[in-house]
Protein backbone atom coordinates (compact mmCIF):
# COMPACT_ATOMS: atom_id res chain seq x y z
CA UNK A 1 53.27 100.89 149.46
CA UNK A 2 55.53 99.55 152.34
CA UNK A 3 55.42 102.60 155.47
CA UNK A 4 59.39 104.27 154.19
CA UNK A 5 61.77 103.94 156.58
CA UNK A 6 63.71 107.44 157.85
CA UNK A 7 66.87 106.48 156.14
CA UNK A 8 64.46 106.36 152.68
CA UNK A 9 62.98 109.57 153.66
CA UNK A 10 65.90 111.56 154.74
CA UNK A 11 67.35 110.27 151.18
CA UNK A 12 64.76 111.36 149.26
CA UNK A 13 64.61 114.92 150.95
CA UNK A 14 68.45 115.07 150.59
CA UNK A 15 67.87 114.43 146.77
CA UNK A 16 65.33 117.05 146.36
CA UNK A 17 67.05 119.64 148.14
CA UNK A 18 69.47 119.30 145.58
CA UNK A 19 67.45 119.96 143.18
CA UNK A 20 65.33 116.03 142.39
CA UNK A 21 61.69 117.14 141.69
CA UNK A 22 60.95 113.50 141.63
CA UNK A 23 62.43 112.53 144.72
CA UNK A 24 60.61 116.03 146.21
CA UNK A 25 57.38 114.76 144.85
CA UNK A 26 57.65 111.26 146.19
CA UNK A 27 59.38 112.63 149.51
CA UNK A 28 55.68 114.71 150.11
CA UNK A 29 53.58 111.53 149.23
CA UNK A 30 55.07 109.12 151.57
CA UNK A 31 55.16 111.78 154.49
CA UNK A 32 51.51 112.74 154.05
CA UNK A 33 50.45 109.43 154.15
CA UNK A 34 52.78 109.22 157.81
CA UNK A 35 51.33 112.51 158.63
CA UNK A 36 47.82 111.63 157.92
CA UNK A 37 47.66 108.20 159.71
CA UNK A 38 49.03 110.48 163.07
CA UNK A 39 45.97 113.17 162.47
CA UNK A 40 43.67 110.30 162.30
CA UNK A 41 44.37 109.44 165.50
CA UNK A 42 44.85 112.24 167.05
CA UNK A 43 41.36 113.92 165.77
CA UNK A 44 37.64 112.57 166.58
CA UNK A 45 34.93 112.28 164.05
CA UNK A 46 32.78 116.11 164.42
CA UNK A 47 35.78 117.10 166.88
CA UNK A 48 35.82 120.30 164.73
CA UNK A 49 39.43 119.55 163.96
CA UNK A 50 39.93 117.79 160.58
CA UNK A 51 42.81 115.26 159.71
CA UNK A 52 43.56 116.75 156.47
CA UNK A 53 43.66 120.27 157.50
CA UNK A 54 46.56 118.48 159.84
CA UNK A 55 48.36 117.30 156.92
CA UNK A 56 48.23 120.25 154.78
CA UNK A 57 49.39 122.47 156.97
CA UNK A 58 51.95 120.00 157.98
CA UNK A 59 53.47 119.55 154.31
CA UNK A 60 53.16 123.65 153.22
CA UNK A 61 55.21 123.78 156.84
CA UNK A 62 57.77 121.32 155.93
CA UNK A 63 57.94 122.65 152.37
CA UNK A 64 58.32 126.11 153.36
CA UNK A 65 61.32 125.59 156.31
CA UNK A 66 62.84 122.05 154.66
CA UNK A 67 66.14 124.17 154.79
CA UNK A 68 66.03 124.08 158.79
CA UNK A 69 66.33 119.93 158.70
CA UNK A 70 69.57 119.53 159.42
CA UNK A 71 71.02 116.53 157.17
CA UNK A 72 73.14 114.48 159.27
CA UNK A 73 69.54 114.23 161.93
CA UNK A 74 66.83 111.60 161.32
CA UNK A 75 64.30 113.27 159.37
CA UNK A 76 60.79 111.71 161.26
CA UNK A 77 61.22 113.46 164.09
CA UNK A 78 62.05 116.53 162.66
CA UNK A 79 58.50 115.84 160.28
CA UNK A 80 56.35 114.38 163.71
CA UNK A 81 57.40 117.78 165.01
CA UNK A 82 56.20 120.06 162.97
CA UNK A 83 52.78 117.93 162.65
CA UNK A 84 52.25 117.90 166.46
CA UNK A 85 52.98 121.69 166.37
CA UNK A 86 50.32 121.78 163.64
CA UNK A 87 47.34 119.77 165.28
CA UNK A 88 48.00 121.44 168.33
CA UNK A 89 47.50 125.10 166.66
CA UNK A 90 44.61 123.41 164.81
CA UNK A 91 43.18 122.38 168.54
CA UNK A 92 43.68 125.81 169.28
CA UNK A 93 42.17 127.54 166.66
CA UNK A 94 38.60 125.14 167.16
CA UNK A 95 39.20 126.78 170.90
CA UNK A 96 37.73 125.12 173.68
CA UNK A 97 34.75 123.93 172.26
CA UNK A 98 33.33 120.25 172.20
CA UNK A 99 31.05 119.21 169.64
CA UNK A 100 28.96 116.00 171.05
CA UNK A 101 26.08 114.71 169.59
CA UNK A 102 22.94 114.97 171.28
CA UNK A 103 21.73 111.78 170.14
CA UNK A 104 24.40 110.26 172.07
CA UNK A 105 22.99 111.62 175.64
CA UNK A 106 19.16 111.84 174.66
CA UNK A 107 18.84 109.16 177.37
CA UNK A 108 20.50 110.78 179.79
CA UNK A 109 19.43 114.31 179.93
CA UNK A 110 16.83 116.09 182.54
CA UNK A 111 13.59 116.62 181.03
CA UNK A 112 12.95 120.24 180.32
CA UNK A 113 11.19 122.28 183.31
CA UNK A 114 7.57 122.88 183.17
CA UNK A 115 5.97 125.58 181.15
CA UNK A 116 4.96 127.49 184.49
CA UNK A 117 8.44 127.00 186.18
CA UNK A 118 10.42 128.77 182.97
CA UNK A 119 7.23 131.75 182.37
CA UNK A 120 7.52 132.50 185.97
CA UNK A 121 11.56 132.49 185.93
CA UNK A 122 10.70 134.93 182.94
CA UNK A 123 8.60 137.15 184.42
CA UNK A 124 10.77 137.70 187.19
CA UNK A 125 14.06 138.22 185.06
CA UNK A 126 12.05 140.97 182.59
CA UNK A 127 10.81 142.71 185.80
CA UNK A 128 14.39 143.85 186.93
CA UNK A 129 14.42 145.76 183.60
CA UNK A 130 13.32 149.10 182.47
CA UNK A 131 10.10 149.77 180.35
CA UNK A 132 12.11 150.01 177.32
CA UNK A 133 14.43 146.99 177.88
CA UNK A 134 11.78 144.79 178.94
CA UNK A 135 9.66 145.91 175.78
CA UNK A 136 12.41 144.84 173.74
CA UNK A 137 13.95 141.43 175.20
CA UNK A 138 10.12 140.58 175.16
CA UNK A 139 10.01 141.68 171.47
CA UNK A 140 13.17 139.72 170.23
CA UNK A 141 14.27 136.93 172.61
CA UNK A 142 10.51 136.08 174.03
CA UNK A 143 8.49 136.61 170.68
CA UNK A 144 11.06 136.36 168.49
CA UNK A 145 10.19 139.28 166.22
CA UNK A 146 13.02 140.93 164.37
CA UNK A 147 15.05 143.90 164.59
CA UNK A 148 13.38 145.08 162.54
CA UNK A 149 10.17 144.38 163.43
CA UNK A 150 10.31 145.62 166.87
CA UNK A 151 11.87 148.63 166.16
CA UNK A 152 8.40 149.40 163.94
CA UNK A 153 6.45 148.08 166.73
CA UNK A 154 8.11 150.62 169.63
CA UNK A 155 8.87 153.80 167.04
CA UNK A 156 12.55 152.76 167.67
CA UNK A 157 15.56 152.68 165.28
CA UNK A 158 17.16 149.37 164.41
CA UNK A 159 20.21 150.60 166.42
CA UNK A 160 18.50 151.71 169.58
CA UNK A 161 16.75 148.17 168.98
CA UNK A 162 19.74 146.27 169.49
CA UNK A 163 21.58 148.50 172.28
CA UNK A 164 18.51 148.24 174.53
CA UNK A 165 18.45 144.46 173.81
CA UNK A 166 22.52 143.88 173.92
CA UNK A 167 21.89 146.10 177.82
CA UNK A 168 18.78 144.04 178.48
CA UNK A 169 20.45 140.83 178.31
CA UNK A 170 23.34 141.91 179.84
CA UNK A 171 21.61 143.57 183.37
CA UNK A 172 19.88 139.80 183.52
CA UNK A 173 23.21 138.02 182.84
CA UNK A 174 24.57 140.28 185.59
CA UNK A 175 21.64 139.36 188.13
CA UNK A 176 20.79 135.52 187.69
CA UNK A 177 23.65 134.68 185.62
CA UNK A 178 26.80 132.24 187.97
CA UNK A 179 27.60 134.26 190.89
């Protein structure tokens, strides 16, 4: 299939917005394959943002505000606009996350600090806490016991279980987290 030319595609959508199912059906086809070769390049493999969630929400948008193309404009301008508003609310939506692959930088990265270094760090960041806090970020995040589990363990409920963790971590965000 030859890559249709905007005079071909503004014919076809002219045809089926008076009523051509056929001409509506092969209008969609030969714009999602447009629309899809754009995604591709504007998405990474594991970028979080897929190239056919580009194209689908580009046709339903096209489909559902067709009436706004105005018939005496090129048409694949009108179509690359609505699928650059699209990835870029797809972009959005993935936020500001980057997904890398670790692989990639195994090379490159610091070796982890020694066991001492990180149990001293530890020690120090539990003993800003209370005796209740520190019995429970020791519990969960150190041990890695449950909710559940610790909350047996101390004669705690589950809830005060996860307040006194959710304030635990919190107090030693506040004191060695950035300044």
């Amino acid at each position: 299939m030859t890559r249709p030319d905007d005079a071909e595609l503004a014919g076809l959508l002219r045809a089926a917005m008076a009523g051509d199912e056929r001409a509506y059906q092969r209008f969609l086809s030969m714009v999602a394959l447009r629309v899809r070769a754009l995604a591709r390049r504007l998405t990474a493999p594991g970028g979080g943002v897929e190239a056919e969630d580009i194209v689908q929400d580009t046709l339903l948008a096209i489909h559902l505000k067709r009436h706004t193309w105005r018939q005496d404009e090129p048409v694949l301008p009108w179509i690359f606009a609505i699928a650059r508003f699209k990835a870029i609310d797809a972009f959005r939506r993935r936020g500001r996350r980057v997904e890398l692959d670790i692989a990639d930088f195994s090379d490159t990265l610091a070796a982890p600090e020694s066991e001492a270094i990180s149990q001293r760090d530890l020690g120090r960041a539990l003993d800003t806490l209370s005796p209740s806090q520190k019995a429970v970020v020791a519990s969960v995040s150190v041990e890695g016991q449950s909710i559940a589990e610790t909350a047996d363990a101390l004669g705690m409920t589950n809830t005060a279980v996860r307040v006194a963790l959710h304030r635990g971590l919190a107090a030693i965000a506040r004191r060695f987290g950035e300044r």
